[in-house]
Protein backbone atom coordinates (compact mmCIF):
# COMPACT_ATOMS: atom_id res chain seq x y z
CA UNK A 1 120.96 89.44 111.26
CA UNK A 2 118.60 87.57 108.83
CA UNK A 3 119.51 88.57 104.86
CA UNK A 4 118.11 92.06 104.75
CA UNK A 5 117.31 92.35 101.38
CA UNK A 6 118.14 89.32 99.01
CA UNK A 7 115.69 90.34 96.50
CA UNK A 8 115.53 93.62 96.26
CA UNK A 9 114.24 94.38 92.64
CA UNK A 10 112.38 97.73 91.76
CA UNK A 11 112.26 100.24 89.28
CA UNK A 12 109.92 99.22 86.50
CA UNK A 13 111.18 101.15 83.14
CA UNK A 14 108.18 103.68 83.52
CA UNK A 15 107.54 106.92 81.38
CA UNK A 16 109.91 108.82 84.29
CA UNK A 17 112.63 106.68 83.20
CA UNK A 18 112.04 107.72 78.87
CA UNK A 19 112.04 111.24 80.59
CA UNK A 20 115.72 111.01 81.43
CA UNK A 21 118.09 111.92 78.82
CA UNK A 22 119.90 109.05 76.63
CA UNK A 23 122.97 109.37 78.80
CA UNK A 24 121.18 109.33 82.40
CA UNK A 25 119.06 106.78 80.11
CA UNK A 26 121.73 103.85 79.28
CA UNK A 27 123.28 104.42 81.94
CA UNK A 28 120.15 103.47 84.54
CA UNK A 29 118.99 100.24 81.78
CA UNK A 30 122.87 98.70 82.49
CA UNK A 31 122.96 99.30 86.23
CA UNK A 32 119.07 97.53 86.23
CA UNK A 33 120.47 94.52 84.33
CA UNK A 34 123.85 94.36 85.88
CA UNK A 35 121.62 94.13 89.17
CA UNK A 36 119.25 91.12 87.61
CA UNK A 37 122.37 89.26 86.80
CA UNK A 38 124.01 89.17 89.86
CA UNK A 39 120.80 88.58 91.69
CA UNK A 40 119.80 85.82 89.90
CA UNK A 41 122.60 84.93 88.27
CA UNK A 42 126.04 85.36 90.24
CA UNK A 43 127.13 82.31 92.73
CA UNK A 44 125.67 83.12 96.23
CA UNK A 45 129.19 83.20 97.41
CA UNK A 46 129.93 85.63 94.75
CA UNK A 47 127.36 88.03 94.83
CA UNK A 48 129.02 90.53 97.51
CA UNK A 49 131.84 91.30 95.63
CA UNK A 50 129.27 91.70 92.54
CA UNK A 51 127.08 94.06 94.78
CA UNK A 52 129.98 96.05 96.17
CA UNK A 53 131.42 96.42 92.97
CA UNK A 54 127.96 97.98 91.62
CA UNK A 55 127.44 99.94 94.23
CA UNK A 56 130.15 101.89 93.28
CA UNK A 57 128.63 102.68 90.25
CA UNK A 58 125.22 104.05 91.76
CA UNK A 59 126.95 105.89 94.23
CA UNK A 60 129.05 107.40 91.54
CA UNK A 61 125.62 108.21 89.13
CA UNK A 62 124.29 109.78 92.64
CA UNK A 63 127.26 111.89 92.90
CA UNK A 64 127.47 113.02 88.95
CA UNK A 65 123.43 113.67 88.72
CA UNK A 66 122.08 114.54 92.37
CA UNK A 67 118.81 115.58 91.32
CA UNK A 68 117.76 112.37 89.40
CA UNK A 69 115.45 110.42 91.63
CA UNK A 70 115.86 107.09 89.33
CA UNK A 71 119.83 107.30 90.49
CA UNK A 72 118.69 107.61 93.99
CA UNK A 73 116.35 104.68 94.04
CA UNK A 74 118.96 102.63 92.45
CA UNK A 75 121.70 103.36 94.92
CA UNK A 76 119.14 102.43 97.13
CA UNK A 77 118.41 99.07 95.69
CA UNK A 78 121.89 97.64 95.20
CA UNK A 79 123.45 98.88 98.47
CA UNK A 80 120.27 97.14 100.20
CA UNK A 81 121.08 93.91 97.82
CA UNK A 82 124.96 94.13 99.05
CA UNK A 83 123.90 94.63 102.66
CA UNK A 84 121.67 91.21 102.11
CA UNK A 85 124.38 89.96 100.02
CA UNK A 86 126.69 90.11 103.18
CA UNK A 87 124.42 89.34 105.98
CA UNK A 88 124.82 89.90 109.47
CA UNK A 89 125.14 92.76 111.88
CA UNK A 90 127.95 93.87 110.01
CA UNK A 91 125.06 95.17 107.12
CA UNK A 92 123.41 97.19 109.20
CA UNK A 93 125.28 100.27 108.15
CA UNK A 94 124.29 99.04 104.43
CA UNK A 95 121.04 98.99 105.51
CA UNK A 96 121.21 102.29 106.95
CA UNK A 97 122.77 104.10 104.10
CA UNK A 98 120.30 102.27 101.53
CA UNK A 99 117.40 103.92 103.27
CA UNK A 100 118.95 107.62 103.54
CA UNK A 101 119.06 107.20 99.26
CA UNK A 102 115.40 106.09 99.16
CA UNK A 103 114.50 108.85 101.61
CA UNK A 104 116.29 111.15 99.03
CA UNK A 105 114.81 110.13 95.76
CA UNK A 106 111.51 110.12 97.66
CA UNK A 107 112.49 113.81 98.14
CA UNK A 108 113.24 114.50 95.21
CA UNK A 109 110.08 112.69 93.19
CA UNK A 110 107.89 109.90 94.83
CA UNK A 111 106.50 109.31 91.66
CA UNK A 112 109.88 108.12 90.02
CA UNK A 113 109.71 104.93 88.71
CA UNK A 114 106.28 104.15 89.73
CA UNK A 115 106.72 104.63 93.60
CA UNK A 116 109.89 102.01 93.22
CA UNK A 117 111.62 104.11 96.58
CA UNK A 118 108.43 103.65 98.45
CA UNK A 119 108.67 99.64 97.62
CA UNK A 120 111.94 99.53 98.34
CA UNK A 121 112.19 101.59 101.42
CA UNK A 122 109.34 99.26 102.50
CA UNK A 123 110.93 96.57 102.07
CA UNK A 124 113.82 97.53 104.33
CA UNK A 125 111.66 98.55 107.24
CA UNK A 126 109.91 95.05 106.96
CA UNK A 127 113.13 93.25 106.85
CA UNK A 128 115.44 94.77 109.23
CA UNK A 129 115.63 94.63 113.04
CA UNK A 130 113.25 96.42 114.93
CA UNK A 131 114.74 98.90 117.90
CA UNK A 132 117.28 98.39 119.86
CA UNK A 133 119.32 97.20 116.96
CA UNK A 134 117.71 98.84 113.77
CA UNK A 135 115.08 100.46 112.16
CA UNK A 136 112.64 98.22 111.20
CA UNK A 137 108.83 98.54 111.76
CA UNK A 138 105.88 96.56 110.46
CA UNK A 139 103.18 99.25 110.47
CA UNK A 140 105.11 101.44 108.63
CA UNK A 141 105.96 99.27 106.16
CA UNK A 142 102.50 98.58 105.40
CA UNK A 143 102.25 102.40 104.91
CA UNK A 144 104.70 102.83 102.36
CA UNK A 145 103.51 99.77 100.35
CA UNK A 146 100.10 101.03 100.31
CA UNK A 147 101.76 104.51 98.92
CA UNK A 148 103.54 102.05 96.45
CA UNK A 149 100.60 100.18 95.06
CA UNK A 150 98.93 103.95 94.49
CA UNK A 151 101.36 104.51 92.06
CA UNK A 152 101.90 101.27 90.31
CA UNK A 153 99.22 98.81 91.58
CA UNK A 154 99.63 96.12 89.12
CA UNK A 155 103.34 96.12 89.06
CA UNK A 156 105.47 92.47 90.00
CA UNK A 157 107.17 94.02 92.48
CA UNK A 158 104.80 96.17 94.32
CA UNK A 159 102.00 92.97 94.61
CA UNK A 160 105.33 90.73 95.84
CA UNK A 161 106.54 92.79 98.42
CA UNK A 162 103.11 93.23 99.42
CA UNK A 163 101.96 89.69 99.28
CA UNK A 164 105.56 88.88 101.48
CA UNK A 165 104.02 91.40 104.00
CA UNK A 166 101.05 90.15 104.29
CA UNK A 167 102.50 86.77 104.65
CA UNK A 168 104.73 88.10 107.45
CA UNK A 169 101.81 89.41 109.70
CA UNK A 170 100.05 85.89 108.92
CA UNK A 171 97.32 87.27 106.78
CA UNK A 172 98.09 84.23 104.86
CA UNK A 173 94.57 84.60 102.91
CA UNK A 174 94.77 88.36 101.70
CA UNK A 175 98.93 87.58 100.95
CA UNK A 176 98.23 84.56 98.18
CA UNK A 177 95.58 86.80 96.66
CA UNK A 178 98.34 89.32 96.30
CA UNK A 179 101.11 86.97 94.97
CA UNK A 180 98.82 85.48 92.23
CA UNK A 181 97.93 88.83 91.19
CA UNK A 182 101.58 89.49 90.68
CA UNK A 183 101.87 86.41 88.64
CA UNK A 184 99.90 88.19 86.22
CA UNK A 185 102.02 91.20 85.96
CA UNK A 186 103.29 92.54 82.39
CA UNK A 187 106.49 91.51 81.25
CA UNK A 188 108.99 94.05 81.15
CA UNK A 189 110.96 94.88 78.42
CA UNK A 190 114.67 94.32 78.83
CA UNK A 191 114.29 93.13 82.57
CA UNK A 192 113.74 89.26 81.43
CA UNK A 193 116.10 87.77 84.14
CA UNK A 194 114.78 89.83 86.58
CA UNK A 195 111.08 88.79 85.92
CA UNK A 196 111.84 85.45 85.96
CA UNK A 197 113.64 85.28 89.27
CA UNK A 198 111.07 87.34 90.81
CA UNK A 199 108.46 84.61 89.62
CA UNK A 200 110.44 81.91 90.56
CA UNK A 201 110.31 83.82 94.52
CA UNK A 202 106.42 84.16 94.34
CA UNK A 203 106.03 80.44 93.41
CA UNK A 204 108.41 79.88 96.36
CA UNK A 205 106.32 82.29 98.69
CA UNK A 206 103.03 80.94 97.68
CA UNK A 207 104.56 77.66 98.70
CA UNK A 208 104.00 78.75 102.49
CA UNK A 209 101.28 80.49 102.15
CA UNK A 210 99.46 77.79 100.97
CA UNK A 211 100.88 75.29 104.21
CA UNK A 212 99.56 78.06 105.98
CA UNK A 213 96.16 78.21 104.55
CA UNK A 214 95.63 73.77 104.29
């Protein structure tokens, strides 16, 4: 199987997350930059170990405070970067589990960081294998990204997974409209290495968009 999720990256430090208490607080800022650094940062051939070795963490802040969405969303988000991280069939299960977190936080509050669980979760669907062998499904990723740009509609991550969608169903036109949109995207505090690896994918995705379009 094609990486699932090599760029997973949600969670924009919205009000929800200042809501948290200092603990819950720190403790979601370090697993946000831990996950920017090995993204972007870590050796390819590294980044498993990295992933696995956070994930343990998240699944650990799930377990310790199972009613904080944020926690949810990011136990999404790093066992979906460890499944991609890994590659093959063999992340499947990953894949699986990352979605069943999303589907939780989602539960427990959609709004939580800015619709980040309906962006990721979205991402997933568009990204893994359709039936027999997964779970993925075009239309309704489309649906939860639409839900996603609701909530946060000028947000890097919410335009780039949508503009990647678009590109993926060859609506080549409507995708660099969305990718240059997220160009222009606030900066956000704390989250520098993770902004600029996210640009540096958008410049890469409007790449292809634009052989597409000449």
């Amino acid at each position: 199987m094609k990486k699932i999720i090599a760029c997973l990256l949600l969670g924009t430090l919205s009000q929800s997350v200042w809501a948290l208490d200092p603990a819950d607080q720190q403790r979601l800022i370090g697993i946000q930059q831990n996950w920017g650094h090995i993204q972007y940062e870590v050796p390819a051939e590294q980044r498993t170990a990295a992933f696995e070795k956070l994930a343990a963490q998240t699944s650990a802040f799930t377990q310790e405070r199972p009613a904080v969405a944020e926690a949810w969303i990011w136990s999404g988000i790093v066992t979906s970067s460890w499944a991609g991280a890994q590659g093959g069939l063999g992340a499947l299960g990953k894949a699986k589990a990352a979605k069943a977190d999303l589907e939780k936080a989602l539960a427990l509050d959609p709004k939580a960081l800015q619709g980040s669980a309906y962006t990721s979760l979205a991402a997933l669907y568009d990204r893994v294998p359709g039936w027999p062998i997964g779970f993925g499904d075009s239309d309704k990723a489309e649906q939860l990204l639409k839900q996603a740009l609701q909530l946060n509609p000028t947000g890097i991550d919410s335009l780039y997974f949508w503009g990647d969608h678009l590109y993926r169903q060859k609506r080549y036109g409507e995708a660099k409209e969305a990718l240059q949109k997220a160009l222009q995207a606030a900066p956000r505090p704390g989250r520098e290495t993770a902004d600029a690896g996210r640009r540096k994918e958008i410049d890469a995705l409007l790449v292809d968009v634009n052989k597409k379009l000449n």
